[in-house]
PDB file of N, CA and C in Angstrom:
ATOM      1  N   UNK A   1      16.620   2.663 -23.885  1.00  0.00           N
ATOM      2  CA  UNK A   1      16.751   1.256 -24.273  1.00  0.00           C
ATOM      3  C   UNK A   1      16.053   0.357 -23.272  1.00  0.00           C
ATOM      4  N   UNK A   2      16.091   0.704 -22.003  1.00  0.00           N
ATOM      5  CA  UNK A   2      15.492   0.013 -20.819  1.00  0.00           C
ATOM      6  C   UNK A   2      13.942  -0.282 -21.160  1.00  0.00           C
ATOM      7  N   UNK A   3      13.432   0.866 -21.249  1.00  0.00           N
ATOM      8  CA  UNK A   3      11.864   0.680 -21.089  1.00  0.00           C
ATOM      9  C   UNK A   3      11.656  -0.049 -22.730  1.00  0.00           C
ATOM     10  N   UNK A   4      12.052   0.125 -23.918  1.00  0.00           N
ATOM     11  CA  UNK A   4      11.892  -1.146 -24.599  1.00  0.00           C
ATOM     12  C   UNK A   4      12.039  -2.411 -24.465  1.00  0.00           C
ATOM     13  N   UNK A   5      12.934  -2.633 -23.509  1.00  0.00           N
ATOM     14  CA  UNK A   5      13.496  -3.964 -23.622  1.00  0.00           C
ATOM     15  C   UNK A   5      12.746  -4.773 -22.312  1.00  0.00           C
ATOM     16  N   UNK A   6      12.398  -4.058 -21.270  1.00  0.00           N
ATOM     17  CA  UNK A   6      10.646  -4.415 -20.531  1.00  0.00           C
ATOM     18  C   UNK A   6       9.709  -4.881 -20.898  1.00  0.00           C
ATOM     19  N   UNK A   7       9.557  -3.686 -21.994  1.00  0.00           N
ATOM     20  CA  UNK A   7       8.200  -3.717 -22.543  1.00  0.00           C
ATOM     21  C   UNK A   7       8.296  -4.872 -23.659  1.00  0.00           C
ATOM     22  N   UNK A   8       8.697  -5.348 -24.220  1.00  0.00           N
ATOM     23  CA  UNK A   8       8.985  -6.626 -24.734  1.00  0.00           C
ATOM     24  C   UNK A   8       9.049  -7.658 -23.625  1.00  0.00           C
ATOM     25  N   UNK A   9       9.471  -7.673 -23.035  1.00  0.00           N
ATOM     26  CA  UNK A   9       9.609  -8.663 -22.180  1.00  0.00           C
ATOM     27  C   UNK A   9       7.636  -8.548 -21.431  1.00  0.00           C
ATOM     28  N   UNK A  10       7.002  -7.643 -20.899  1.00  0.00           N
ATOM     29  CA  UNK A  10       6.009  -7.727 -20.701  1.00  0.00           C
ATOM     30  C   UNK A  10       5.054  -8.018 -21.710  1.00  0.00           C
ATOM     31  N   UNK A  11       5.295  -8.161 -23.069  1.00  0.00           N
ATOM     32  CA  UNK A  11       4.526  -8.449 -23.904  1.00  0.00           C
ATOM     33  C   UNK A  11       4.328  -9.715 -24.443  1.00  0.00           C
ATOM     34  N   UNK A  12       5.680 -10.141 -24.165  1.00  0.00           N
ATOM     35  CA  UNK A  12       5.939 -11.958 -24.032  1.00  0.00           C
ATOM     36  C   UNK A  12       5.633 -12.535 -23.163  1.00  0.00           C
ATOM     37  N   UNK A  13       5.547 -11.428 -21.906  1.00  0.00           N
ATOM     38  CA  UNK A  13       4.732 -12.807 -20.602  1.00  0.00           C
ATOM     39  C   UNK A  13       3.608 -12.058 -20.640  1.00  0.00           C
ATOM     40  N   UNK A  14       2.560 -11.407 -20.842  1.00  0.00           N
ATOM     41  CA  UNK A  14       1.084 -10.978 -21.181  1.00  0.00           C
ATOM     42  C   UNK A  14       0.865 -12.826 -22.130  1.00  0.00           C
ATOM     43  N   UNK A  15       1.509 -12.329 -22.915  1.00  0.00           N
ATOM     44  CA  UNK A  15       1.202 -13.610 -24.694  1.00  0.00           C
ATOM     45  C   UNK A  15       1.381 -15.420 -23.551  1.00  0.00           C
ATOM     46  N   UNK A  16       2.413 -14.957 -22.705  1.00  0.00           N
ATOM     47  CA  UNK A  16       2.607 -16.715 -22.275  1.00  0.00           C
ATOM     48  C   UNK A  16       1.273 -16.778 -21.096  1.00  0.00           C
ATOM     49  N   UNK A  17       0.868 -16.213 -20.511  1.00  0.00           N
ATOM     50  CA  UNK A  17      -0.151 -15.853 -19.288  1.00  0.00           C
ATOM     51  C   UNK A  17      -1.036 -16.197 -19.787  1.00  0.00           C
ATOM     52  N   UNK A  18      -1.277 -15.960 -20.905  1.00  0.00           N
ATOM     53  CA  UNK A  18      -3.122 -15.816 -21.830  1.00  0.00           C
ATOM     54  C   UNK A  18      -3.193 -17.563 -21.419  1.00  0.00           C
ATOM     55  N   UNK A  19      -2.102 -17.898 -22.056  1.00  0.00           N
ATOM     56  CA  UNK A  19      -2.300 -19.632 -22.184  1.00  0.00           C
ATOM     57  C   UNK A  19      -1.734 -20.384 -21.166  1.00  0.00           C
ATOM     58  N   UNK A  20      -1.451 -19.814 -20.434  1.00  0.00           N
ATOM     59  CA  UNK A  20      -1.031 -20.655 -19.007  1.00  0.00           C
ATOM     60  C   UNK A  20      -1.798 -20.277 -17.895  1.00  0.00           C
ATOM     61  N   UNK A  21      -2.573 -21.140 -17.117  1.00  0.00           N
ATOM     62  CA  UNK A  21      -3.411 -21.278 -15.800  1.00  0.00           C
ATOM     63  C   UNK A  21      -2.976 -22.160 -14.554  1.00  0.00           C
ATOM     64  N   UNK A  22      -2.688 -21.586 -13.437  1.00  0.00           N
ATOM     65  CA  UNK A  22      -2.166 -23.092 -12.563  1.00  0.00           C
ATOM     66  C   UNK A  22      -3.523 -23.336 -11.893  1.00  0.00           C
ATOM     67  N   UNK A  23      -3.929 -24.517 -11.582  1.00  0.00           N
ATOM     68  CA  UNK A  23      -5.076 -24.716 -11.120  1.00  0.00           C
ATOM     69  C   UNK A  23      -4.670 -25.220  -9.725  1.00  0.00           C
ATOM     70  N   UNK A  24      -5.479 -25.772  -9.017  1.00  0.00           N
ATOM     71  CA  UNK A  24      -4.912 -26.779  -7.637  1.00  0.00           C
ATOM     72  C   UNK A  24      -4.593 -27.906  -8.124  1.00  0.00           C
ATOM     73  N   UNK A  25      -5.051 -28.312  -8.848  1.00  0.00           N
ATOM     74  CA  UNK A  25      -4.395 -29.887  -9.080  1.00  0.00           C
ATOM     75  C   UNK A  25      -2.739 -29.625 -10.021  1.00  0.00           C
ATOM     76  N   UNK A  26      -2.608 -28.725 -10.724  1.00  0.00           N
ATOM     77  CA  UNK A  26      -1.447 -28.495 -11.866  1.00  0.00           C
ATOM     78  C   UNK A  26      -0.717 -26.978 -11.332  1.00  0.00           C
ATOM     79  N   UNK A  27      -0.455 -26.142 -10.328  1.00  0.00           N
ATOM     80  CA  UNK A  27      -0.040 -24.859 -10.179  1.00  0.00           C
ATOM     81  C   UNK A  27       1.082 -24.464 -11.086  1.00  0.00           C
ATOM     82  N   UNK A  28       1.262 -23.237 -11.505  1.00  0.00           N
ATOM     83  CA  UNK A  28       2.056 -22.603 -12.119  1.00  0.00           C
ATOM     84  C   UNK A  28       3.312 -22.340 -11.360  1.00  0.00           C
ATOM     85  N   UNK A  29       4.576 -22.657 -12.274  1.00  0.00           N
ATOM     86  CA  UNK A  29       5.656 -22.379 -11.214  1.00  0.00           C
ATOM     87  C   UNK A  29       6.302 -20.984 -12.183  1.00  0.00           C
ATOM     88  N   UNK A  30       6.368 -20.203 -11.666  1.00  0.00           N
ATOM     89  CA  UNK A  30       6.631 -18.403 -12.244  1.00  0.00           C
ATOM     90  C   UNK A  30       7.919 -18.279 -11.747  1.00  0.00           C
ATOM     91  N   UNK A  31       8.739 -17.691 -13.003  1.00  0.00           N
ATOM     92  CA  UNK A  31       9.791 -17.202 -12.685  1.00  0.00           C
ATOM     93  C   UNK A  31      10.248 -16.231 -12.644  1.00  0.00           C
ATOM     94  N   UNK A  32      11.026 -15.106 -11.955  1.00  0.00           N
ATOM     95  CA  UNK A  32      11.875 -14.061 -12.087  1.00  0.00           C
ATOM     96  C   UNK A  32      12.754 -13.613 -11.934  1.00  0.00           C
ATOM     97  N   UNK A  33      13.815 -13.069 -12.976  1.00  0.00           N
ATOM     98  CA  UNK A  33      15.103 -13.215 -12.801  1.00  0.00           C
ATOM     99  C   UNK A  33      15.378 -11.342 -13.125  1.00  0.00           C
ATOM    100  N   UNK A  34      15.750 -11.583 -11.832  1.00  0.00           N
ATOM    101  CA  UNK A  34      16.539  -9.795 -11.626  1.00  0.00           C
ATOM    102  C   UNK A  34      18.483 -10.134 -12.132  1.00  0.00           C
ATOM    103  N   UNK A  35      19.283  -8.876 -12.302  1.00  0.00           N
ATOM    104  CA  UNK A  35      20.446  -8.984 -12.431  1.00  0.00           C
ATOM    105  C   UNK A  35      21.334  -9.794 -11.217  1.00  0.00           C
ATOM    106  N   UNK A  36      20.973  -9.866 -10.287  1.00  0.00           N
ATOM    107  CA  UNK A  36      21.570 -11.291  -8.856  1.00  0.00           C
ATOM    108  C   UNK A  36      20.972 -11.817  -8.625  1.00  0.00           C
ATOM    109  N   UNK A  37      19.709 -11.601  -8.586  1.00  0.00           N
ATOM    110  CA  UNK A  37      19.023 -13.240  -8.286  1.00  0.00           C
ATOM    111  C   UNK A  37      17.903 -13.620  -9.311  1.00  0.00           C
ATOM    112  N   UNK A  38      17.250 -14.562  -8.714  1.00  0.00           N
ATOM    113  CA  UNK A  38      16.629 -15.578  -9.412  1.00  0.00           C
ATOM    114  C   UNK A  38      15.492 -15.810  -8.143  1.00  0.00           C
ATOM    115  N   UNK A  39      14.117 -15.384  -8.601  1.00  0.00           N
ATOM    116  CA  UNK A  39      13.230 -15.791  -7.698  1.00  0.00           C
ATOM    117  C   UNK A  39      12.281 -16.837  -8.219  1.00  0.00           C
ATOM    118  N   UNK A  40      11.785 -18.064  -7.558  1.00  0.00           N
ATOM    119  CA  UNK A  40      10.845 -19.043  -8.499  1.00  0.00           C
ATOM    120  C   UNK A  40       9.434 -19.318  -7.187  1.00  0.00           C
ATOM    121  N   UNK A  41       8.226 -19.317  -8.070  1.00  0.00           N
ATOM    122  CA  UNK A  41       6.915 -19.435  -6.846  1.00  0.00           C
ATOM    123  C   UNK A  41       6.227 -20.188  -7.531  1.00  0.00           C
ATOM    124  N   UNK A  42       5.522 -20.829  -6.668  1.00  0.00           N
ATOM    125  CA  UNK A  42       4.681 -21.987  -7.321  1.00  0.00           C
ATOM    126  C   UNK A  42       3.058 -21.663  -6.551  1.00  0.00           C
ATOM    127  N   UNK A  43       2.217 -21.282  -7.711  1.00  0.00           N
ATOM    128  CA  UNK A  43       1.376 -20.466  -7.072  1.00  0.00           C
ATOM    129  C   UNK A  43       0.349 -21.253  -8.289  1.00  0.00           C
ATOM    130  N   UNK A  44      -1.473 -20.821  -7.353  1.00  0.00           N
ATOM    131  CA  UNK A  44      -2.493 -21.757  -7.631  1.00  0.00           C
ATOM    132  C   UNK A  44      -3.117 -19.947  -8.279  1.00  0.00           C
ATOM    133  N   UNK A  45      -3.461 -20.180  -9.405  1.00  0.00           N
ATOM    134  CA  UNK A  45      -4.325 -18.924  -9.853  1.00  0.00           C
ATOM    135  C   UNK A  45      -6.108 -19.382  -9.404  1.00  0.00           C
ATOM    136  N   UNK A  46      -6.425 -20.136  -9.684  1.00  0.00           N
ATOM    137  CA  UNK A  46      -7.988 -20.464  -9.325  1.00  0.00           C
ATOM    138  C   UNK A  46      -8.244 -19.501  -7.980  1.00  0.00           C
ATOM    139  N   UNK A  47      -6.945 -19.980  -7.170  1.00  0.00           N
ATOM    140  CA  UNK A  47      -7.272 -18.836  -5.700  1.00  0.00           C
ATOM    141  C   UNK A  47      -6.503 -17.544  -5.229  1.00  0.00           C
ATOM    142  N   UNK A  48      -5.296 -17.517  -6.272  1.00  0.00           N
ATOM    143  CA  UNK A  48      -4.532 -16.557  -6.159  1.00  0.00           C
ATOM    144  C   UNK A  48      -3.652 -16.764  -5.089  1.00  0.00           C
ATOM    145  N   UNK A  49      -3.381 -17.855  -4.788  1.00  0.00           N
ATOM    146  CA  UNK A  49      -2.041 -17.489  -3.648  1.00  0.00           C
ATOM    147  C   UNK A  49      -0.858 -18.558  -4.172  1.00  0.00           C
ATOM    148  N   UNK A  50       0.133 -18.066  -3.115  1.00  0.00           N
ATOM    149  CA  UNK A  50       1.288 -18.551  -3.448  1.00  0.00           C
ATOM    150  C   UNK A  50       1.557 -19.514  -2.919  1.00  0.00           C
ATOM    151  N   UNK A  51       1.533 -20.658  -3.411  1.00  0.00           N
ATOM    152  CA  UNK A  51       1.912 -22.319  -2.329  1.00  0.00           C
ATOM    153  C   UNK A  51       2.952 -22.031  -1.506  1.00  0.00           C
ATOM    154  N   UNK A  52       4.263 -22.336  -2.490  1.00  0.00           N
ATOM    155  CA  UNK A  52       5.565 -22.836  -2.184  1.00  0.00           C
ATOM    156  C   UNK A  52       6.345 -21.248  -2.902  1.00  0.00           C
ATOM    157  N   UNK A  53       7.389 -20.762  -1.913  1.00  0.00           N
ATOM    158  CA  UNK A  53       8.384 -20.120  -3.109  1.00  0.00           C
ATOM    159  C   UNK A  53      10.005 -20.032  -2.559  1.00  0.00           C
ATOM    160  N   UNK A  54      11.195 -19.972  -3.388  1.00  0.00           N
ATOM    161  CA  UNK A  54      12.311 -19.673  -3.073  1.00  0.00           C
ATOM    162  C   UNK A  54      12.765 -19.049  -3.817  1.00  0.00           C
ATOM    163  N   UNK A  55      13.786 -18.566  -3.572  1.00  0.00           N
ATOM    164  CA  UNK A  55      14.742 -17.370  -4.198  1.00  0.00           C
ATOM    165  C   UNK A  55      16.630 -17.886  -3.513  1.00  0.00           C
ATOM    166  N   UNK A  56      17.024 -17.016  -4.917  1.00  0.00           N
ATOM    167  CA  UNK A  56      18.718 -16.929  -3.874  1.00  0.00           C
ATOM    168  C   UNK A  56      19.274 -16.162  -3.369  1.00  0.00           C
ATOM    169  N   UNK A  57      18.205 -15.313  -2.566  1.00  0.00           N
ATOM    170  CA  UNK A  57      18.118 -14.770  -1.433  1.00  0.00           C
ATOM    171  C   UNK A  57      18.100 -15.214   0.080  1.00  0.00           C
ATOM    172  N   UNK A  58      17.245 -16.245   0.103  1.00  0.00           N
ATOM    173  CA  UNK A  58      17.035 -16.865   1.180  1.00  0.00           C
ATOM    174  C   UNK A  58      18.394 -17.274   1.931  1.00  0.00           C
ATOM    175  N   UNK A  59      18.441 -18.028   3.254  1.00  0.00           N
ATOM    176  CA  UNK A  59      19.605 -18.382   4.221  1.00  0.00           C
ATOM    177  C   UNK A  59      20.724 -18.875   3.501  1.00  0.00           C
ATOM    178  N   UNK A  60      20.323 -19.787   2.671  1.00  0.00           N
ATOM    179  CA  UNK A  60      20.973 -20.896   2.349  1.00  0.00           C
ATOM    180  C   UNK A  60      22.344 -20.322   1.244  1.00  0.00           C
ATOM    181  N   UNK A  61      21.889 -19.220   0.663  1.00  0.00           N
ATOM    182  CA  UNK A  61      22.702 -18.830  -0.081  1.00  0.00           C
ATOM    183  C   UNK A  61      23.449 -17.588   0.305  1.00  0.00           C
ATOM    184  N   UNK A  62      24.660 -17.915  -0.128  1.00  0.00           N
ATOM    185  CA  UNK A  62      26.209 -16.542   0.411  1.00  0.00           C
ATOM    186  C   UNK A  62      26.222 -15.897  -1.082  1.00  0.00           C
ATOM    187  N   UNK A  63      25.789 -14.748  -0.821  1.00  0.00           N
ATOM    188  CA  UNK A  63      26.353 -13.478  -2.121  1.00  0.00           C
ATOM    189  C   UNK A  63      27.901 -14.177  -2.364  1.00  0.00           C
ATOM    190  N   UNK A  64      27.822 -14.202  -4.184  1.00  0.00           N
ATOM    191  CA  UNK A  64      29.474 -14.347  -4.839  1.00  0.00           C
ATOM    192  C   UNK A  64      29.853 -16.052  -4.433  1.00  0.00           C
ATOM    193  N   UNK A  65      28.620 -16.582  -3.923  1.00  0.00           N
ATOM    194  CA  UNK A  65      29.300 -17.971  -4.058  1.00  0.00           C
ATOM    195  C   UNK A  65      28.785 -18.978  -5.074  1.00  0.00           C
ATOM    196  N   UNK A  66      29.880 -19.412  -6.188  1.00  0.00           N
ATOM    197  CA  UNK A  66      29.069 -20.264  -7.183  1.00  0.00           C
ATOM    198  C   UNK A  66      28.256 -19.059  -8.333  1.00  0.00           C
ATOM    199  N   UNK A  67      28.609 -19.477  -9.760  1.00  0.00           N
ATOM    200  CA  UNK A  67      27.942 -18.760 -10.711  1.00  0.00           C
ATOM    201  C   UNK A  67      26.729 -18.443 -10.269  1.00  0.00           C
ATOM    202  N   UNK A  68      25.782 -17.439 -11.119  1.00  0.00           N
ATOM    203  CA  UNK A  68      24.502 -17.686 -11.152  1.00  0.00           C
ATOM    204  C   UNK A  68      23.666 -18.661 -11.411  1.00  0.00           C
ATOM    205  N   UNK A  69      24.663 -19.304 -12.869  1.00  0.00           N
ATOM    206  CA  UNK A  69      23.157 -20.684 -13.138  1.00  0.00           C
ATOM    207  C   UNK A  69      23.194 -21.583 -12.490  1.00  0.00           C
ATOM    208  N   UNK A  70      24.772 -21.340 -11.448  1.00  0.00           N
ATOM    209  CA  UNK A  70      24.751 -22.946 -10.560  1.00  0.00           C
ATOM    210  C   UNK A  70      23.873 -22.464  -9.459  1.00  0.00           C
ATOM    211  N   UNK A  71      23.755 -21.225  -9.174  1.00  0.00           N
ATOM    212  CA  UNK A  71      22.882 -20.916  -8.120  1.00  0.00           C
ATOM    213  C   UNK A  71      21.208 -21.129  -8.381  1.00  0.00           C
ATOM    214  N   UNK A  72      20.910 -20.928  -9.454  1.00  0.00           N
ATOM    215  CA  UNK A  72      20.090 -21.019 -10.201  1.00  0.00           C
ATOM    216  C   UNK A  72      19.009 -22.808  -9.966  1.00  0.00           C
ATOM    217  N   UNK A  73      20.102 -23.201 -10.585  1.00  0.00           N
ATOM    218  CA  UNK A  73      20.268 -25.115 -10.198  1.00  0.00           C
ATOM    219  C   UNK A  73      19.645 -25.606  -9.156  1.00  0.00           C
ATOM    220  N   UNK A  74      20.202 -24.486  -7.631  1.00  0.00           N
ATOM    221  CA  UNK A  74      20.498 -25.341  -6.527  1.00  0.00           C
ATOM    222  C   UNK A  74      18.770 -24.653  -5.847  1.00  0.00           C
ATOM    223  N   UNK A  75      18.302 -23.329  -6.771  1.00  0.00           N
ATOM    224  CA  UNK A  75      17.091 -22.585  -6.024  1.00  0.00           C
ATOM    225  C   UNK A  75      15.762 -23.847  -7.043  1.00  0.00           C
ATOM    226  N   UNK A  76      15.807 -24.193  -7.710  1.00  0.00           N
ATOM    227  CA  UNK A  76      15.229 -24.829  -8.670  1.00  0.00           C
ATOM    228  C   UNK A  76      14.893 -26.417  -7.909  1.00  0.00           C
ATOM    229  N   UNK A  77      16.173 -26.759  -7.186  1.00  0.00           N
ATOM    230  CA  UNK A  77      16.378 -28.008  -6.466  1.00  0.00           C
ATOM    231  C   UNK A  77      15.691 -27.413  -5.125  1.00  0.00           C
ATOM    232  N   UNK A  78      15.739 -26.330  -4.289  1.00  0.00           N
ATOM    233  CA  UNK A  78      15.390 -26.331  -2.967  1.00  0.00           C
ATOM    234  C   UNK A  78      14.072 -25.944  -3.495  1.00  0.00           C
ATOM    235  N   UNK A  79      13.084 -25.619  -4.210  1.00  0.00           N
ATOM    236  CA  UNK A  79      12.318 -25.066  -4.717  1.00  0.00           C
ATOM    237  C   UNK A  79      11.253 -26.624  -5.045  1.00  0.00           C
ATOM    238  N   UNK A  80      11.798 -27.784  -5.792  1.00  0.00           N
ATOM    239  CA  UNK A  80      11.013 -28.861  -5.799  1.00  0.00           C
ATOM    240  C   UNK A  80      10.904 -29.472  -4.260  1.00  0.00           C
ATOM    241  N   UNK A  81      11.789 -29.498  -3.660  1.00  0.00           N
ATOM    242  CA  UNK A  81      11.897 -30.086  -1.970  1.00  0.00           C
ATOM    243  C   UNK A  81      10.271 -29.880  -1.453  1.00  0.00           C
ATOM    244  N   UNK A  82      10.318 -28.262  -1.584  1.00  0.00           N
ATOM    245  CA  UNK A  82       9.961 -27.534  -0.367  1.00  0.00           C
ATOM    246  C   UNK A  82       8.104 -27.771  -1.287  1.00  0.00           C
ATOM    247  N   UNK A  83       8.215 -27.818  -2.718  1.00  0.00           N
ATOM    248  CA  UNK A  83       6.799 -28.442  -3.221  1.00  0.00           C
ATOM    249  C   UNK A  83       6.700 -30.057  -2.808  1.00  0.00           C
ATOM    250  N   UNK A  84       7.528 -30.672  -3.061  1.00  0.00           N
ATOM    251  CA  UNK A  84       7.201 -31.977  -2.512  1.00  0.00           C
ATOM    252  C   UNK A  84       6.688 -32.232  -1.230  1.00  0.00           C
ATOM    253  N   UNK A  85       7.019 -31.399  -0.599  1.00  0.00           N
ATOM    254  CA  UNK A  85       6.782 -31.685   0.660  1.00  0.00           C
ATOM    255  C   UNK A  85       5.250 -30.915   1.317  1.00  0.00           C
ATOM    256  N   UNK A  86       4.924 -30.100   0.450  1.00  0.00           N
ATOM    257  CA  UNK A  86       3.619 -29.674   0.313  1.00  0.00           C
ATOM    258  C   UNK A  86       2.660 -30.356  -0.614  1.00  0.00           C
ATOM    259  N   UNK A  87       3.629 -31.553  -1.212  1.00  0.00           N
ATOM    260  CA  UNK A  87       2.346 -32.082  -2.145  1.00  0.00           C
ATOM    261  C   UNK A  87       1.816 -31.918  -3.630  1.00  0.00           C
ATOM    262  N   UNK A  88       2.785 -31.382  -4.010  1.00  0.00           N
ATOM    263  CA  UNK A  88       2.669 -30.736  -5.101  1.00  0.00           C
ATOM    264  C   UNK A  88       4.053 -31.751  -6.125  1.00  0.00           C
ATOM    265  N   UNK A  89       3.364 -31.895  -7.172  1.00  0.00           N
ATOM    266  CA  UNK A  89       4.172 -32.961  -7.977  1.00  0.00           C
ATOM    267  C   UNK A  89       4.426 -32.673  -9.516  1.00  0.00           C
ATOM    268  N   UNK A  90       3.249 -32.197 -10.105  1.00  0.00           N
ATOM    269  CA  UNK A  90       3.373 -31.828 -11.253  1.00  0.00           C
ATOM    270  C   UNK A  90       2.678 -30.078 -11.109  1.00  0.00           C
ATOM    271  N   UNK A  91       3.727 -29.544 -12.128  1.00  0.00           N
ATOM    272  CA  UNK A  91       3.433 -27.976 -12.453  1.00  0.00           C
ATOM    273  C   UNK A  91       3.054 -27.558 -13.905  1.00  0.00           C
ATOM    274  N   UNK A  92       2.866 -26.401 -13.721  1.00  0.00           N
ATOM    275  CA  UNK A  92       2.934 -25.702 -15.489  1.00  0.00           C
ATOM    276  C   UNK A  92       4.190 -24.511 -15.511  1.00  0.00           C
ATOM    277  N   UNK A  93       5.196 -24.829 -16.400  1.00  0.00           N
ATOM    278  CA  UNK A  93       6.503 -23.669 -16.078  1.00  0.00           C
ATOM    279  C   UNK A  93       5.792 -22.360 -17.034  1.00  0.00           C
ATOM    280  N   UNK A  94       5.648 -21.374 -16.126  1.00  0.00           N
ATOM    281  CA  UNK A  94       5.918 -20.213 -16.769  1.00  0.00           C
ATOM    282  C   UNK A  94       7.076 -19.385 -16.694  1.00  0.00           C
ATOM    283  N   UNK A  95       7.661 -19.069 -17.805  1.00  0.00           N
ATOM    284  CA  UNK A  95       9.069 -18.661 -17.774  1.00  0.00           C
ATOM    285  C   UNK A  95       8.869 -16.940 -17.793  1.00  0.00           C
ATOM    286  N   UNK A  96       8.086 -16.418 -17.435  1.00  0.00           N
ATOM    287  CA  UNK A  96       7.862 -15.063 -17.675  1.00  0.00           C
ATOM    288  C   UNK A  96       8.837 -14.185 -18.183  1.00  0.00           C
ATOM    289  N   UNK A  97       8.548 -14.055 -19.453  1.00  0.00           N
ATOM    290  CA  UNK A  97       8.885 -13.529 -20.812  1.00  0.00           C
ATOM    291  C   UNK A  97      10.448 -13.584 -21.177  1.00  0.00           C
ATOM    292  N   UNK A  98      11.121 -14.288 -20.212  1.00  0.00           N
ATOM    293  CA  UNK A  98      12.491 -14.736 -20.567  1.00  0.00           C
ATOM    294  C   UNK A  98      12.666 -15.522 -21.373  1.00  0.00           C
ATOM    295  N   UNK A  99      13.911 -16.204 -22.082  1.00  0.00           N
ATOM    296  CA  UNK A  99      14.339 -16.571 -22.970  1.00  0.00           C
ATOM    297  C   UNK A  99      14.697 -17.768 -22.420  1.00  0.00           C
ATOM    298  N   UNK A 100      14.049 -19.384 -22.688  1.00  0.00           N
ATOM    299  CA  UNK A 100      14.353 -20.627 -21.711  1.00  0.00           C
ATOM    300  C   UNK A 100      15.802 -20.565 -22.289  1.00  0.00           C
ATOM    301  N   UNK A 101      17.079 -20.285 -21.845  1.00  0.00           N
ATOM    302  CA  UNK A 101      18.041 -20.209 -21.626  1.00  0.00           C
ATOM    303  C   UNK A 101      18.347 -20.032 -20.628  1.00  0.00           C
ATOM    304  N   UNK A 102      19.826 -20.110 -20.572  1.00  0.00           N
ATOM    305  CA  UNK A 102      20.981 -20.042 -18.990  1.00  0.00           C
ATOM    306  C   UNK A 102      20.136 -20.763 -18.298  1.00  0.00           C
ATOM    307  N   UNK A 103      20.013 -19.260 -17.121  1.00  0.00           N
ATOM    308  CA  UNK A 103      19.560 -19.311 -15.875  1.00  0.00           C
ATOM    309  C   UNK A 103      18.225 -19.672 -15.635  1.00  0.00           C
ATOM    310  N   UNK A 104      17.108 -19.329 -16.383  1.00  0.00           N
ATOM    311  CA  UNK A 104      15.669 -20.006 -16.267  1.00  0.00           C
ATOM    312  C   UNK A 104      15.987 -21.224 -17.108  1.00  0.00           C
ATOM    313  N   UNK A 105      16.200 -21.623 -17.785  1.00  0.00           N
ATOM    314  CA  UNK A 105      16.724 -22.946 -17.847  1.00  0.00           C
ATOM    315  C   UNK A 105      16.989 -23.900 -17.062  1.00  0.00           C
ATOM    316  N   UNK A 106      18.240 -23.157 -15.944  1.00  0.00           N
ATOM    317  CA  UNK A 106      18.719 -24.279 -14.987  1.00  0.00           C
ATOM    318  C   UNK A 106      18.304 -24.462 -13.956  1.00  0.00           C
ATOM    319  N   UNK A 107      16.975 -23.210 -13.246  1.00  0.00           N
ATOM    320  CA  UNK A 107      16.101 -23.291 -12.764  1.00  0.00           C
ATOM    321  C   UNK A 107      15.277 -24.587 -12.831  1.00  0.00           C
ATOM    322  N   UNK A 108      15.104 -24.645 -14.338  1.00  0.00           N
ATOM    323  CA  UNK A 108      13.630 -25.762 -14.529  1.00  0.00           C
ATOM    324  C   UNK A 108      14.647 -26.996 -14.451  1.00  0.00           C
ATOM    325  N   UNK A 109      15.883 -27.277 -15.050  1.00  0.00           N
ATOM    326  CA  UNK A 109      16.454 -28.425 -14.466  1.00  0.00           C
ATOM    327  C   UNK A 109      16.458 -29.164 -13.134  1.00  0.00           C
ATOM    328  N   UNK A 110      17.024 -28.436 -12.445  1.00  0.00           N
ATOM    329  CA  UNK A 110      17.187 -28.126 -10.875  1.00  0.00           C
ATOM    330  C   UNK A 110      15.679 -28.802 -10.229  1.00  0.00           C
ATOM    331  N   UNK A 111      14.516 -28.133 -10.764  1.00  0.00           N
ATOM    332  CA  UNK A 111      13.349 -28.279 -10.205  1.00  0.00           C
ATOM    333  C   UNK A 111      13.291 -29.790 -10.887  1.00  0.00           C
ATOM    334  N   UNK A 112      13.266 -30.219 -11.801  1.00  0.00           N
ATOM    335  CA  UNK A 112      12.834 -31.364 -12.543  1.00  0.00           C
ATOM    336  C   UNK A 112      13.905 -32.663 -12.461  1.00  0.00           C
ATOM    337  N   UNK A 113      14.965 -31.917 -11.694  1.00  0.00           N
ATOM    338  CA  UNK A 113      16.129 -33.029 -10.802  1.00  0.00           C
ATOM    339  C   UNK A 113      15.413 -33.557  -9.208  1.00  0.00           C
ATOM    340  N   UNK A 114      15.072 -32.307  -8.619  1.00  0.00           N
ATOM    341  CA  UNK A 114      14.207 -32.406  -7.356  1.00  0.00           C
ATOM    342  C   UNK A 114      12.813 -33.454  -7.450  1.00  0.00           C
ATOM    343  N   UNK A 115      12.454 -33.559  -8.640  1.00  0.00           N
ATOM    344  CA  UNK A 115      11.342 -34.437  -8.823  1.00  0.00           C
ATOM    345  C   UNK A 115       9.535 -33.607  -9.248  1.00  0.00           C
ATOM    346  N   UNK A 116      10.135 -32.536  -9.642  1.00  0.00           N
ATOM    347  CA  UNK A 116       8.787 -31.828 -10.327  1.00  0.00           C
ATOM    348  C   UNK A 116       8.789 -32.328 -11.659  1.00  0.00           C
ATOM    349  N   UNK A 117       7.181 -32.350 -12.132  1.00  0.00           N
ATOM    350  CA  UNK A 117       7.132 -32.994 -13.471  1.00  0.00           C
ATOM    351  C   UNK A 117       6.109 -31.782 -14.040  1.00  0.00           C
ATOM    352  N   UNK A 118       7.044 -31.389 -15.321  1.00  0.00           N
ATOM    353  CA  UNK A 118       6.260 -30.548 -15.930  1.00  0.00           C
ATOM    354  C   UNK A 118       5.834 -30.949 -17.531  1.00  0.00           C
TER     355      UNK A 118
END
């Protein structure tokens, strides 16, 4: 059941990729959501690197504290900061092949509370 349910999922972010490009002026903000966390990067394809990225992994967050999507929320919020402050204002969301629900959902809230405009 696993490797179907991948492989769908890689076939939906192949299909969203075709049509999404982050440039330097517009970067792509990419998401990925494992079973505990939630990783989000805001990355320039023209050059291939990664600007800005956070996860709820990083310091700030204690394993088991606060749901996921509130955790979700708060990586989405430290995630616009840490672009603002690099300069970066408007993005293109790629939700890689997830379902804009829950948690990539409250991701893009979070980020678009912080002051990203997508």
């Amino acid at each position: 059941m696993k490797a179907k349910k991948s492989l769908r999922r890689n076939k939906i972010r192949f299909r969203i990729r075709r049509k999404l490009k982050g440039t330097p002026e517009r970067p792509r903000l990419a998401v990925y959501r494992s079973n505990k966390d939630i990783y989000a990067q805001i990355i320039d394809d023209a050059n291939g690197t990664t600007l800005v990225a956070a996860s709820s992994r990083e310091k700030g967050f204690k394993k088991g504290k606060g749901k996921k999507v509130e955790v979700s929320t708060k990586v989405g919020k430290q995630l616009a900061e840490k672009a603002i402050g690099a300069g970066i204002t408007s993005v293109v969301f790629d939700r890689g092949g997830y379902l804009y629900h829950g948690r990539v959902k409250a991701l893009a809230d979070g980020a678009r509370e912080g002051g990203l405009k997508f």
